[in-house]
PDB file of N, CA and C in Angstrom:
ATOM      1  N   UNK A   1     -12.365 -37.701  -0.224  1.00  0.00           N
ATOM      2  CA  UNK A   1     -13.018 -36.467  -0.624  1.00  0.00           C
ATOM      3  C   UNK A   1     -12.820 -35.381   0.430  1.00  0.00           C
ATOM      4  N   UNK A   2     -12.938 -35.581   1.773  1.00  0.00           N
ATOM      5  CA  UNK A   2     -12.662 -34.361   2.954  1.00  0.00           C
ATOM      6  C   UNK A   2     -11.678 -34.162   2.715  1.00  0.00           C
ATOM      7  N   UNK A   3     -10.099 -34.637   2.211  1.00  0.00           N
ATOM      8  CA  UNK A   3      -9.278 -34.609   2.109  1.00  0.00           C
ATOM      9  C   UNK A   3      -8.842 -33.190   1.330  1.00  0.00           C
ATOM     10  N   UNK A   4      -9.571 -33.744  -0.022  1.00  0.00           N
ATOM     11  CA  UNK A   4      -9.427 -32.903  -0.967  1.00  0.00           C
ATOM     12  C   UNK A   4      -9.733 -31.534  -0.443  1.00  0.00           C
ATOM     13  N   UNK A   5     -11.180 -31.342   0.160  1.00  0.00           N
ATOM     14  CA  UNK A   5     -11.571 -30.193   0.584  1.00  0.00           C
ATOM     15  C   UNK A   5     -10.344 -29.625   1.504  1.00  0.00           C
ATOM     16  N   UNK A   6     -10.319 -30.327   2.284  1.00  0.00           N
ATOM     17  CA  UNK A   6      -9.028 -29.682   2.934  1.00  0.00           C
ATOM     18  C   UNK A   6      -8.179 -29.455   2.209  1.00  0.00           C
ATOM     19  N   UNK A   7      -7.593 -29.660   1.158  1.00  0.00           N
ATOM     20  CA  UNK A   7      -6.057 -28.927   0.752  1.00  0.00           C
ATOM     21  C   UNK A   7      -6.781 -27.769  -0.231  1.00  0.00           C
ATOM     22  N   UNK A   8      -7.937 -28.310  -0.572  1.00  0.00           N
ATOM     23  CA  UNK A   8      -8.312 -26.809  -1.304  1.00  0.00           C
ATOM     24  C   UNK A   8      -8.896 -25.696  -0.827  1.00  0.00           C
ATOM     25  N   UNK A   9      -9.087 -25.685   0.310  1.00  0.00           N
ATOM     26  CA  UNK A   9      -9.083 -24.868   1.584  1.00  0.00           C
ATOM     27  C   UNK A   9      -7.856 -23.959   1.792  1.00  0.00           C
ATOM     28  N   UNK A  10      -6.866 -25.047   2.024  1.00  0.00           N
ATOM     29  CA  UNK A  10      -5.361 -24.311   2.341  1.00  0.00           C
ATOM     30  C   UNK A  10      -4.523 -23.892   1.046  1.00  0.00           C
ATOM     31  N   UNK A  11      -5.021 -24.228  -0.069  1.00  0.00           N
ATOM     32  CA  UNK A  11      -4.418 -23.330  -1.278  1.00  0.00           C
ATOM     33  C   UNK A  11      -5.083 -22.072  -1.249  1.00  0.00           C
ATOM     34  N   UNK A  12      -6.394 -22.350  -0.859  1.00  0.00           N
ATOM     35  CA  UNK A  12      -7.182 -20.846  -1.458  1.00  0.00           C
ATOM     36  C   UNK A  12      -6.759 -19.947  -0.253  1.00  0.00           C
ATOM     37  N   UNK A  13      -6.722 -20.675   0.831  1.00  0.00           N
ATOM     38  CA  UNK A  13      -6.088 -19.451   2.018  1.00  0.00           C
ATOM     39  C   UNK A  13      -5.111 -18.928   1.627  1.00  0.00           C
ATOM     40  N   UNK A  14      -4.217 -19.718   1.320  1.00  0.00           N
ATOM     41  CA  UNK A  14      -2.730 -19.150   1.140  1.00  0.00           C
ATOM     42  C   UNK A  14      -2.643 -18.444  -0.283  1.00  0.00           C
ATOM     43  N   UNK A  15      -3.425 -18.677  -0.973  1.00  0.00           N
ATOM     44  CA  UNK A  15      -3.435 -17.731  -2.355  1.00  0.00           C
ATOM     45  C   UNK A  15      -3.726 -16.462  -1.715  1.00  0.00           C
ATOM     46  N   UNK A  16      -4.952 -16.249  -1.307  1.00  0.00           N
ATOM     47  CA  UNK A  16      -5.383 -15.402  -0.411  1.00  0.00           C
ATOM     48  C   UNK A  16      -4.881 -14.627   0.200  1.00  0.00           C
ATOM     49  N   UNK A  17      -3.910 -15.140   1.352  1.00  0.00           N
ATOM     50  CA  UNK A  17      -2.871 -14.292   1.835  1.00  0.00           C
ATOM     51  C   UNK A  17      -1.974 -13.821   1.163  1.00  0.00           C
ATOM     52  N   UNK A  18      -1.609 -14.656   0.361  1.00  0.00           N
ATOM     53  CA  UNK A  18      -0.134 -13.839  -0.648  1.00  0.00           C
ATOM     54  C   UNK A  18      -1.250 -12.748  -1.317  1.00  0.00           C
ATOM     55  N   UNK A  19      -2.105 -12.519  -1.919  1.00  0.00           N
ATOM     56  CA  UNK A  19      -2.610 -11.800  -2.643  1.00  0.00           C
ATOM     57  C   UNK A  19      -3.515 -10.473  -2.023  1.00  0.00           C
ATOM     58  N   UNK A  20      -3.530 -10.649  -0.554  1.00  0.00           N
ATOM     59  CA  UNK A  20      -4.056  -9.939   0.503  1.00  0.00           C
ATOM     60  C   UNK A  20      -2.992  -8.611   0.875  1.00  0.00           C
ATOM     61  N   UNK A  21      -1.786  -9.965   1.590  1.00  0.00           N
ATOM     62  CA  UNK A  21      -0.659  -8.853   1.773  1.00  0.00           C
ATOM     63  C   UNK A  21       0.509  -8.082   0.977  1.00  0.00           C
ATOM     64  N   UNK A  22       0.145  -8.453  -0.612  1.00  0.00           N
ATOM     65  CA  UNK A  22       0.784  -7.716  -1.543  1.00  0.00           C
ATOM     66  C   UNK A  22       0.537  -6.039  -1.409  1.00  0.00           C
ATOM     67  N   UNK A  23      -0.689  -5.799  -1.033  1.00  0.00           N
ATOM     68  CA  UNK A  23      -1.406  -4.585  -0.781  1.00  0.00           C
ATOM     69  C   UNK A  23      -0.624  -3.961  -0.053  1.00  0.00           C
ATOM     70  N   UNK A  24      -0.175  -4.651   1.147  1.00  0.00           N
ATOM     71  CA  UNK A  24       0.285  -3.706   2.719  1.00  0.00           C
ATOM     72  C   UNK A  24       1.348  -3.021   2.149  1.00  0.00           C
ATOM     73  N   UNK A  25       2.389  -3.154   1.287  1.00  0.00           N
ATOM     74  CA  UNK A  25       3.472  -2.001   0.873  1.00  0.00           C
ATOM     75  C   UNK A  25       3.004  -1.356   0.167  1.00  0.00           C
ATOM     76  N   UNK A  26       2.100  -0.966  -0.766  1.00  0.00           N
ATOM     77  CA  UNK A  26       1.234  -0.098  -0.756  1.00  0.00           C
ATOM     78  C   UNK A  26       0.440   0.857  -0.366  1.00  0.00           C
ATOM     79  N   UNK A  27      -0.194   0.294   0.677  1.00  0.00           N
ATOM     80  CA  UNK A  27      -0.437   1.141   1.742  1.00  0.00           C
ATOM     81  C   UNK A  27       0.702   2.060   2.714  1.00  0.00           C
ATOM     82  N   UNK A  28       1.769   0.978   2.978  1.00  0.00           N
ATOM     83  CA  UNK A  28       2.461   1.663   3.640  1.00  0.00           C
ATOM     84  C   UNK A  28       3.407   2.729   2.591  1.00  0.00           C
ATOM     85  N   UNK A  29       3.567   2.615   1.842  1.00  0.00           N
ATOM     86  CA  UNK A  29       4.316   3.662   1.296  1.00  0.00           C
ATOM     87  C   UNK A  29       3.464   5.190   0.666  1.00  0.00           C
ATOM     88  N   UNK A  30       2.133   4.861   0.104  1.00  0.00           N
ATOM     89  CA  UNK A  30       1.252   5.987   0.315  1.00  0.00           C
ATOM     90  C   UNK A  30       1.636   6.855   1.954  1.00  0.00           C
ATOM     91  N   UNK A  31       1.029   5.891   2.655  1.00  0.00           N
ATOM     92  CA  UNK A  31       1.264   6.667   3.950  1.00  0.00           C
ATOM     93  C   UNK A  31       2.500   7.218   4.511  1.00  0.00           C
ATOM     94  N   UNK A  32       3.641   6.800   4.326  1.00  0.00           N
ATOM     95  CA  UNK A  32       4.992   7.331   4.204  1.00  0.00           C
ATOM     96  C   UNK A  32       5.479   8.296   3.645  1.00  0.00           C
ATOM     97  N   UNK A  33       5.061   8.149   2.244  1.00  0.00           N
ATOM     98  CA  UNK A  33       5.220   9.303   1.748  1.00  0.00           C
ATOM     99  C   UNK A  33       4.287  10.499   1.878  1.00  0.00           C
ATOM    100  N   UNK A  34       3.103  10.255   2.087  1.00  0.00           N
ATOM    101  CA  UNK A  34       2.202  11.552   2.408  1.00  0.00           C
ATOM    102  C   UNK A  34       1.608  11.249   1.128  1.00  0.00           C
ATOM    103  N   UNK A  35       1.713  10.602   0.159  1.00  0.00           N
ATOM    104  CA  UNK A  35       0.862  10.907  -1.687  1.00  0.00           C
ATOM    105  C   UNK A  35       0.741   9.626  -1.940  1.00  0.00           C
ATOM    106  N   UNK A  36      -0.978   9.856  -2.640  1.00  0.00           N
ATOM    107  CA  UNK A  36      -1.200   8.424  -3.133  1.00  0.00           C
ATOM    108  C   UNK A  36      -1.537   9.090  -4.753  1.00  0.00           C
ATOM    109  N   UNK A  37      -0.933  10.626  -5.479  1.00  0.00           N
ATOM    110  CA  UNK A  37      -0.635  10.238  -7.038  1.00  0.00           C
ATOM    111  C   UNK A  37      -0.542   9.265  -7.646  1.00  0.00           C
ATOM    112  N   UNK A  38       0.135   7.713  -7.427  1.00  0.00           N
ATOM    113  CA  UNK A  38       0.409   7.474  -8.635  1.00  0.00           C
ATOM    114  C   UNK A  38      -0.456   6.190  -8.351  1.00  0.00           C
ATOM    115  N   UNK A  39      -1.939   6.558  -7.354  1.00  0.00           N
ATOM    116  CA  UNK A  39      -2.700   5.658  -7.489  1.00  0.00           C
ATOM    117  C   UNK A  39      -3.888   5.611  -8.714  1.00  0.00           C
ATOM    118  N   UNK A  40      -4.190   4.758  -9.611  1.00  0.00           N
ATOM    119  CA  UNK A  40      -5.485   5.061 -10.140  1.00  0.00           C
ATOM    120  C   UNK A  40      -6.223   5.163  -9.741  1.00  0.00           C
ATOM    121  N   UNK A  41      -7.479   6.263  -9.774  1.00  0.00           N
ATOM    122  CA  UNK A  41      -8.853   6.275  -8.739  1.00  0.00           C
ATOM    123  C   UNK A  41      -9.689   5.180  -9.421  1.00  0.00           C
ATOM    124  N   UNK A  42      -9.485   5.032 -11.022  1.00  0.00           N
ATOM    125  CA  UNK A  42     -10.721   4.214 -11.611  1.00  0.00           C
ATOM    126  C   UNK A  42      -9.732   3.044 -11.393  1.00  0.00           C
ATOM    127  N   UNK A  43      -8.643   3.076 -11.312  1.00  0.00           N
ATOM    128  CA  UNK A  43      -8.136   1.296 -10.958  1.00  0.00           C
ATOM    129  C   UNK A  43      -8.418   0.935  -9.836  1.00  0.00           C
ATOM    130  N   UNK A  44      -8.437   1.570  -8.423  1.00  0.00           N
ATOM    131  CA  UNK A  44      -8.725   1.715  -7.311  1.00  0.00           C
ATOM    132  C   UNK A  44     -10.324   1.202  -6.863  1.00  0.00           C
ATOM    133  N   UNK A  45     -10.911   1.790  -7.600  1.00  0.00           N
ATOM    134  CA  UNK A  45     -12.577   2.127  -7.658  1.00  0.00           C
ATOM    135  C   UNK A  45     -12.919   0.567  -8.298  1.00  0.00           C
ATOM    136  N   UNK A  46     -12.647   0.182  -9.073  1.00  0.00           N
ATOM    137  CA  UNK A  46     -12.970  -0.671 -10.318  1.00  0.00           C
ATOM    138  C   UNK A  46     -12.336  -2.037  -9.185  1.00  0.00           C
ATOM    139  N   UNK A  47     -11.097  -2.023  -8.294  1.00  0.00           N
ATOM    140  CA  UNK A  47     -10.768  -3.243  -8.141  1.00  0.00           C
ATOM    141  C   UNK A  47     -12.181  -3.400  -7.016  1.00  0.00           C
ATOM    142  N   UNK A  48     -12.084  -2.560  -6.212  1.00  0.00           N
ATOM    143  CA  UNK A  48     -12.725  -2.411  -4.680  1.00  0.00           C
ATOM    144  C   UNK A  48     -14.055  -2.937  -5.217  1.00  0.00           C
ATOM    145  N   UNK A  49     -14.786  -2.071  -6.229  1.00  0.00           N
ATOM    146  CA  UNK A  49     -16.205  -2.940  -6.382  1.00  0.00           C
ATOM    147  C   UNK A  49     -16.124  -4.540  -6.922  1.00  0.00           C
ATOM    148  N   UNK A  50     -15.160  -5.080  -7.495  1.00  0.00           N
ATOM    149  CA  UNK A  50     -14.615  -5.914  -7.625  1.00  0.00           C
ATOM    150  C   UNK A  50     -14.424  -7.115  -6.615  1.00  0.00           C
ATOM    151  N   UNK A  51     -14.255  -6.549  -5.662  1.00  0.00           N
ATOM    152  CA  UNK A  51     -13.885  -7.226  -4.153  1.00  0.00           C
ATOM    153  C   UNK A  51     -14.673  -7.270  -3.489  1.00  0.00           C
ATOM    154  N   UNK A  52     -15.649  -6.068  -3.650  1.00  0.00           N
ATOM    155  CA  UNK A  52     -17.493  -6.283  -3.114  1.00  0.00           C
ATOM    156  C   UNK A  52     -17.973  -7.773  -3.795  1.00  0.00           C
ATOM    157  N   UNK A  53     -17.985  -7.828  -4.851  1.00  0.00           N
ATOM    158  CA  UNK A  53     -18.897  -8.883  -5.520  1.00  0.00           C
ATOM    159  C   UNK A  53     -17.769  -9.914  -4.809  1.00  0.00           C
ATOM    160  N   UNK A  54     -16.798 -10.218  -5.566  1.00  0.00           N
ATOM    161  CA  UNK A  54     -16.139 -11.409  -4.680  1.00  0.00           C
ATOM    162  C   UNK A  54     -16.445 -12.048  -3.438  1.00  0.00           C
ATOM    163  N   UNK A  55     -16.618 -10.675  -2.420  1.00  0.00           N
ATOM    164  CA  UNK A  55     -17.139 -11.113  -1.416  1.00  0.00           C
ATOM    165  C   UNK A  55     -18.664 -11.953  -1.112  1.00  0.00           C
ATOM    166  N   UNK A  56     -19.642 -11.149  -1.963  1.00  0.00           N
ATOM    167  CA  UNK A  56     -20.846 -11.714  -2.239  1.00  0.00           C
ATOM    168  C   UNK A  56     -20.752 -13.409  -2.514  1.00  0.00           C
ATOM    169  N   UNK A  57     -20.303 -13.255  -3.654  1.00  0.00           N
ATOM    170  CA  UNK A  57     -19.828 -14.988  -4.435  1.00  0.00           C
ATOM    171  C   UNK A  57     -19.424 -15.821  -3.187  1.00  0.00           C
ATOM    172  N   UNK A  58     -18.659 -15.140  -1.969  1.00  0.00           N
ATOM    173  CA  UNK A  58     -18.076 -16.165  -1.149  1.00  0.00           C
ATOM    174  C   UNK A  58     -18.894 -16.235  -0.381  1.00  0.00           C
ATOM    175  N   UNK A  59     -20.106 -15.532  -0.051  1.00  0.00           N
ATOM    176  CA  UNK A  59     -20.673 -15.122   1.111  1.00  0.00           C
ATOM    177  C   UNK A  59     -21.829 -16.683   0.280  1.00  0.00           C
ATOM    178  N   UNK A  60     -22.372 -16.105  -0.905  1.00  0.00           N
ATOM    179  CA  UNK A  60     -23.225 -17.082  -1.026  1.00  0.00           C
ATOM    180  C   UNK A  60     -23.100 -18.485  -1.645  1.00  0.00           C
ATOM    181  N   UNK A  61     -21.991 -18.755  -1.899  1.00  0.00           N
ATOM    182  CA  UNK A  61     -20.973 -20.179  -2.025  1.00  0.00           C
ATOM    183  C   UNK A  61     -20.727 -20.629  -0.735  1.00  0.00           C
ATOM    184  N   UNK A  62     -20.888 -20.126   0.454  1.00  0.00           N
ATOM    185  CA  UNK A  62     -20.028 -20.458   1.615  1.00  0.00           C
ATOM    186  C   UNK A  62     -18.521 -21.026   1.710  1.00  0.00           C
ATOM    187  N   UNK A  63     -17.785 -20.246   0.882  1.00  0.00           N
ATOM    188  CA  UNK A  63     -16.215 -20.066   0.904  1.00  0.00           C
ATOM    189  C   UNK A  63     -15.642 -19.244   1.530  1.00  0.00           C
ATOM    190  N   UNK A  64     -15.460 -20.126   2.487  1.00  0.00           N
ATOM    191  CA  UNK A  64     -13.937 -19.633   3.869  1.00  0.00           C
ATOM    192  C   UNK A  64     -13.142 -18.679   3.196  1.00  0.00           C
ATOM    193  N   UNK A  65     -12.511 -19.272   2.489  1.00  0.00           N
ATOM    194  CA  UNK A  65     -11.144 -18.643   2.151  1.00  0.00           C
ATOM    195  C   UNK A  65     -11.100 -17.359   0.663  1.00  0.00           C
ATOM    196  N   UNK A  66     -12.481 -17.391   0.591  1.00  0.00           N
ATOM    197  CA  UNK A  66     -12.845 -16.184  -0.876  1.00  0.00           C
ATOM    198  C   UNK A  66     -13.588 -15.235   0.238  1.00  0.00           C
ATOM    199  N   UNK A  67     -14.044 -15.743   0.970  1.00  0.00           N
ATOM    200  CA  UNK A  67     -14.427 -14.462   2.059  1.00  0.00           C
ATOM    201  C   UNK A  67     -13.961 -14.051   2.918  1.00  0.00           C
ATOM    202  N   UNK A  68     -12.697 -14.392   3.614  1.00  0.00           N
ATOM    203  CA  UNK A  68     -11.467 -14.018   4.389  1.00  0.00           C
ATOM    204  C   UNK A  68     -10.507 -13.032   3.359  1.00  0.00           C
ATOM    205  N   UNK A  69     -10.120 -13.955   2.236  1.00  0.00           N
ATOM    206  CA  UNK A  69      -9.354 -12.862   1.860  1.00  0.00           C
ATOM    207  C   UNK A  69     -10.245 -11.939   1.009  1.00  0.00           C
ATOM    208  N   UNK A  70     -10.959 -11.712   0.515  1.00  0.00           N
ATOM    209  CA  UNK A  70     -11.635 -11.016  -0.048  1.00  0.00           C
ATOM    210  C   UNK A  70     -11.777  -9.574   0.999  1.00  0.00           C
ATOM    211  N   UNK A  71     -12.765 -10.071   1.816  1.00  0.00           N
ATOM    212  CA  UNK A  71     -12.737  -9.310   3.238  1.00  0.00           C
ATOM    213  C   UNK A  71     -11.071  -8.496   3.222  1.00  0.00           C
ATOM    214  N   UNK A  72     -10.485  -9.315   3.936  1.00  0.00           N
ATOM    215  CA  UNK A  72      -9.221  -8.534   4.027  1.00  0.00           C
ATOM    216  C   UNK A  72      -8.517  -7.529   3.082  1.00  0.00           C
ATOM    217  N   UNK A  73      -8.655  -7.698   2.189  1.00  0.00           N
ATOM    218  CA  UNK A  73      -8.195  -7.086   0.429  1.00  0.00           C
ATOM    219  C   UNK A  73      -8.715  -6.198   0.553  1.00  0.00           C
ATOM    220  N   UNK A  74     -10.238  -5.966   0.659  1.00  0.00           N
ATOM    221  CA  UNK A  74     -11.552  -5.018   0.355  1.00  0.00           C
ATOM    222  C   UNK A  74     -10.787  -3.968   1.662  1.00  0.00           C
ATOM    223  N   UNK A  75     -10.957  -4.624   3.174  1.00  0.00           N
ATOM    224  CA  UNK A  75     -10.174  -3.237   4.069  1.00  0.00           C
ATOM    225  C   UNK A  75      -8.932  -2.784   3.375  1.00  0.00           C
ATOM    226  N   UNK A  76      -7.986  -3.145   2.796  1.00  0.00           N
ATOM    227  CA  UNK A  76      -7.075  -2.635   2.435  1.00  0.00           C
ATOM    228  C   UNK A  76      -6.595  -1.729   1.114  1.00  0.00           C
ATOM    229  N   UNK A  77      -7.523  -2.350   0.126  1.00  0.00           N
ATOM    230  CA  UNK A  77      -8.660  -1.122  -1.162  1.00  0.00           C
ATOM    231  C   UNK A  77      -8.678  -0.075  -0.710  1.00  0.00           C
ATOM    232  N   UNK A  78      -9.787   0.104   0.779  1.00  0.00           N
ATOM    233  CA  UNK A  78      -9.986   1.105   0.888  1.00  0.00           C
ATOM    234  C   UNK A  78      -9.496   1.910   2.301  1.00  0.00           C
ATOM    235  N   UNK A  79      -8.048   1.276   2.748  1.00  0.00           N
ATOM    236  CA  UNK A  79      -7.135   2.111   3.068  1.00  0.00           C
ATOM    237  C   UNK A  79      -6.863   3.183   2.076  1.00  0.00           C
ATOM    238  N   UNK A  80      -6.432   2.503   1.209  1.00  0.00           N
ATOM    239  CA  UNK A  80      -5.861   3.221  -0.002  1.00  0.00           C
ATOM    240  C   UNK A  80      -6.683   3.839  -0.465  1.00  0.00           C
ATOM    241  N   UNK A  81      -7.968   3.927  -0.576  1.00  0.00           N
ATOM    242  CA  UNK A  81      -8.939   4.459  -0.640  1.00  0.00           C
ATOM    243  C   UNK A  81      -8.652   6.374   0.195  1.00  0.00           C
ATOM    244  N   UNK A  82      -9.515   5.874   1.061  1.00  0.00           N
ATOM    245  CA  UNK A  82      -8.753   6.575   1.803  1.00  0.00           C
ATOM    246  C   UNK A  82      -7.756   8.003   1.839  1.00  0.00           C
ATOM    247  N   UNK A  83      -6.598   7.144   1.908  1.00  0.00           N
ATOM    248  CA  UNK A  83      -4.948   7.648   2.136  1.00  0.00           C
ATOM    249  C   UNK A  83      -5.027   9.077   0.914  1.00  0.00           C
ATOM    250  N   UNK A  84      -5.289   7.986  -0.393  1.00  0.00           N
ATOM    251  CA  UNK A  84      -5.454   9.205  -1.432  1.00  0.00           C
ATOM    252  C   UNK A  84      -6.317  10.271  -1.241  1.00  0.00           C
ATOM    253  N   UNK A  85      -7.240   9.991  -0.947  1.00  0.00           N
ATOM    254  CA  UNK A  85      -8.071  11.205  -0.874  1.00  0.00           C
ATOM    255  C   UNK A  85      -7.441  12.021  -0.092  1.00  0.00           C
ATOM    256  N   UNK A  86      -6.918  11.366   1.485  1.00  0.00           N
ATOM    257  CA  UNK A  86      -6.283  12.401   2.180  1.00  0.00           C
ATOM    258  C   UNK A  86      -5.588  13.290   2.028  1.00  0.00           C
ATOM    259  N   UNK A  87      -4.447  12.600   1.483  1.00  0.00           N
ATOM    260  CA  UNK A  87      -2.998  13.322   1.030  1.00  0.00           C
ATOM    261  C   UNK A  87      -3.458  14.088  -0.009  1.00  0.00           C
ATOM    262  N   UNK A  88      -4.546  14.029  -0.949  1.00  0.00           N
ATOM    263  CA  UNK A  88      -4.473  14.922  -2.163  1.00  0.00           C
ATOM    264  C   UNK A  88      -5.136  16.095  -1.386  1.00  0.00           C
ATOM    265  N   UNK A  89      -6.254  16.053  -0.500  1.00  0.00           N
ATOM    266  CA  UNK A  89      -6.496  17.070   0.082  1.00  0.00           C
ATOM    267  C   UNK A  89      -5.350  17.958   0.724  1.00  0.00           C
ATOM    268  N   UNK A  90      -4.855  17.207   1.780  1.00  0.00           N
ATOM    269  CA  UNK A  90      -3.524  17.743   1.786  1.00  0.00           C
ATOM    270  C   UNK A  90      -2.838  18.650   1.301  1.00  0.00           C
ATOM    271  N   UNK A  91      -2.469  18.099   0.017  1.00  0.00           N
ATOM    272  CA  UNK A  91      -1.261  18.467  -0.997  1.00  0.00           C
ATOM    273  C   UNK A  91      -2.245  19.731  -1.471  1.00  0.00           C
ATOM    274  N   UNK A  92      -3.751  19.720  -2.203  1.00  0.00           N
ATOM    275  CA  UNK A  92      -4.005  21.263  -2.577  1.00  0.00           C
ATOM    276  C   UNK A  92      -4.539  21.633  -1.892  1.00  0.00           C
ATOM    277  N   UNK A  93      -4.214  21.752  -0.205  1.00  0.00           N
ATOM    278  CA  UNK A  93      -4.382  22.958   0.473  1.00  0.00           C
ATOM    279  C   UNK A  93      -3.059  23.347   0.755  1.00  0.00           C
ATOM    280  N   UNK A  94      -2.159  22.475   0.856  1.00  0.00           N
ATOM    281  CA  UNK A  94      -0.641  23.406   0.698  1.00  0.00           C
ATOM    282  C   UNK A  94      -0.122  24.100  -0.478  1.00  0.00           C
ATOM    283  N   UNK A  95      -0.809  23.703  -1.563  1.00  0.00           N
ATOM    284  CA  UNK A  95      -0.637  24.155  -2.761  1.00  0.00           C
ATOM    285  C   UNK A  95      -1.755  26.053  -2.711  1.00  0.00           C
ATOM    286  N   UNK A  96      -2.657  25.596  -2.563  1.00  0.00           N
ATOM    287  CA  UNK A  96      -3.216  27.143  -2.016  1.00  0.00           C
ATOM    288  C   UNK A  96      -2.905  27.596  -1.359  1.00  0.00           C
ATOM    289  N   UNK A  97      -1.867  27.255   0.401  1.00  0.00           N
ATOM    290  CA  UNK A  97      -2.405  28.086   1.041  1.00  0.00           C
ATOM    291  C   UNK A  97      -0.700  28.427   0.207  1.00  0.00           C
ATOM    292  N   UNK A  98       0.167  27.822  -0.342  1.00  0.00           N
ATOM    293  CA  UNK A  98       1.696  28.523  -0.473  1.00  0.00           C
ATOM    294  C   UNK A  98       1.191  29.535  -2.074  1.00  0.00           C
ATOM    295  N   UNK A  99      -0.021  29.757  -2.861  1.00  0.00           N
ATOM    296  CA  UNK A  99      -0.399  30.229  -4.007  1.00  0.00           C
ATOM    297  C   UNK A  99       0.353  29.268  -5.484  1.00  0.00           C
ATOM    298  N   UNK A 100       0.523  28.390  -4.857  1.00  0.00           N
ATOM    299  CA  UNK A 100       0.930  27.528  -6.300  1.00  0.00           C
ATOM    300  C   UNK A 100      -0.548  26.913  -6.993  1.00  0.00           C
ATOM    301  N   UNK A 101      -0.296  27.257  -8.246  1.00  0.00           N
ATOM    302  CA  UNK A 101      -1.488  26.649  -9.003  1.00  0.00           C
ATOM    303  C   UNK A 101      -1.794  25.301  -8.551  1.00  0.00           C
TER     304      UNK A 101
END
C-alpha cells in the first residue's frame, strides 16, 4: 500500500509539472511580444478561480502534488494576469497619445 502511495504521488507530480509548465511559453511570449490580445480575460479569470478552489481541495485533502502544482499554475494565471493588463494599458496609451482610435 505505501508503495502505491508513492507512485501516485509521482504521477500526480509529474502530471503537475507537465501541466504547470505548459503555461511558461505563454507567458513568455505575452511578454515578448509586449500583447496579451489574444488572451481571454473570462478564460483567464474562469481558469485562475479555478485554481483557487483546486488549491483549497488540496489544501484540505492534504495533497502534495494538487497543491504544488496548483500553487504553481495559479502564480503563472496570474502572470498572465498581469502581463495583459499591462500591455493593454500600454498599447491604449500609445494609441492616444499617437490619436489613433
Amino acid at each position: 500500500m505505501k508503495i502505491m502511495v508513492g507512485i501516485t504521488d509521482v504521477i500526480g507530480l509529474v502530471a503537475g509539472l507537465l501541466t504547470t509548465t505548459a503555461f511558461i511559453p505563454q507567458v513568455l511570449k505575452i511578454y515578448n511580444t509586449k500583447s496579451g490580445t489574444d488572451i481571454s480575460s473570462r478564460m483567464i479569470s474562469m481558469f485562475s478561480i479555478g485554481l483557487v478552489l483546486w488549491l483549497i481541495y488540496g489544501i484540505i485533502i492534504h495533497s502534495t502534488p494538487v497543491i504544488v502544482a496548483n500553487a504553481f499554475t495559479l502564480v503563472l494565471a496570474l502572470a498572465i494576469v498581469v502581463l495583459k493588463i499591462r500591455y493593454s494599458r500600454l498599447h491604449s496609451r500609445s494609441r492616444h497619445d499617437s490619436g489613433r482610435p
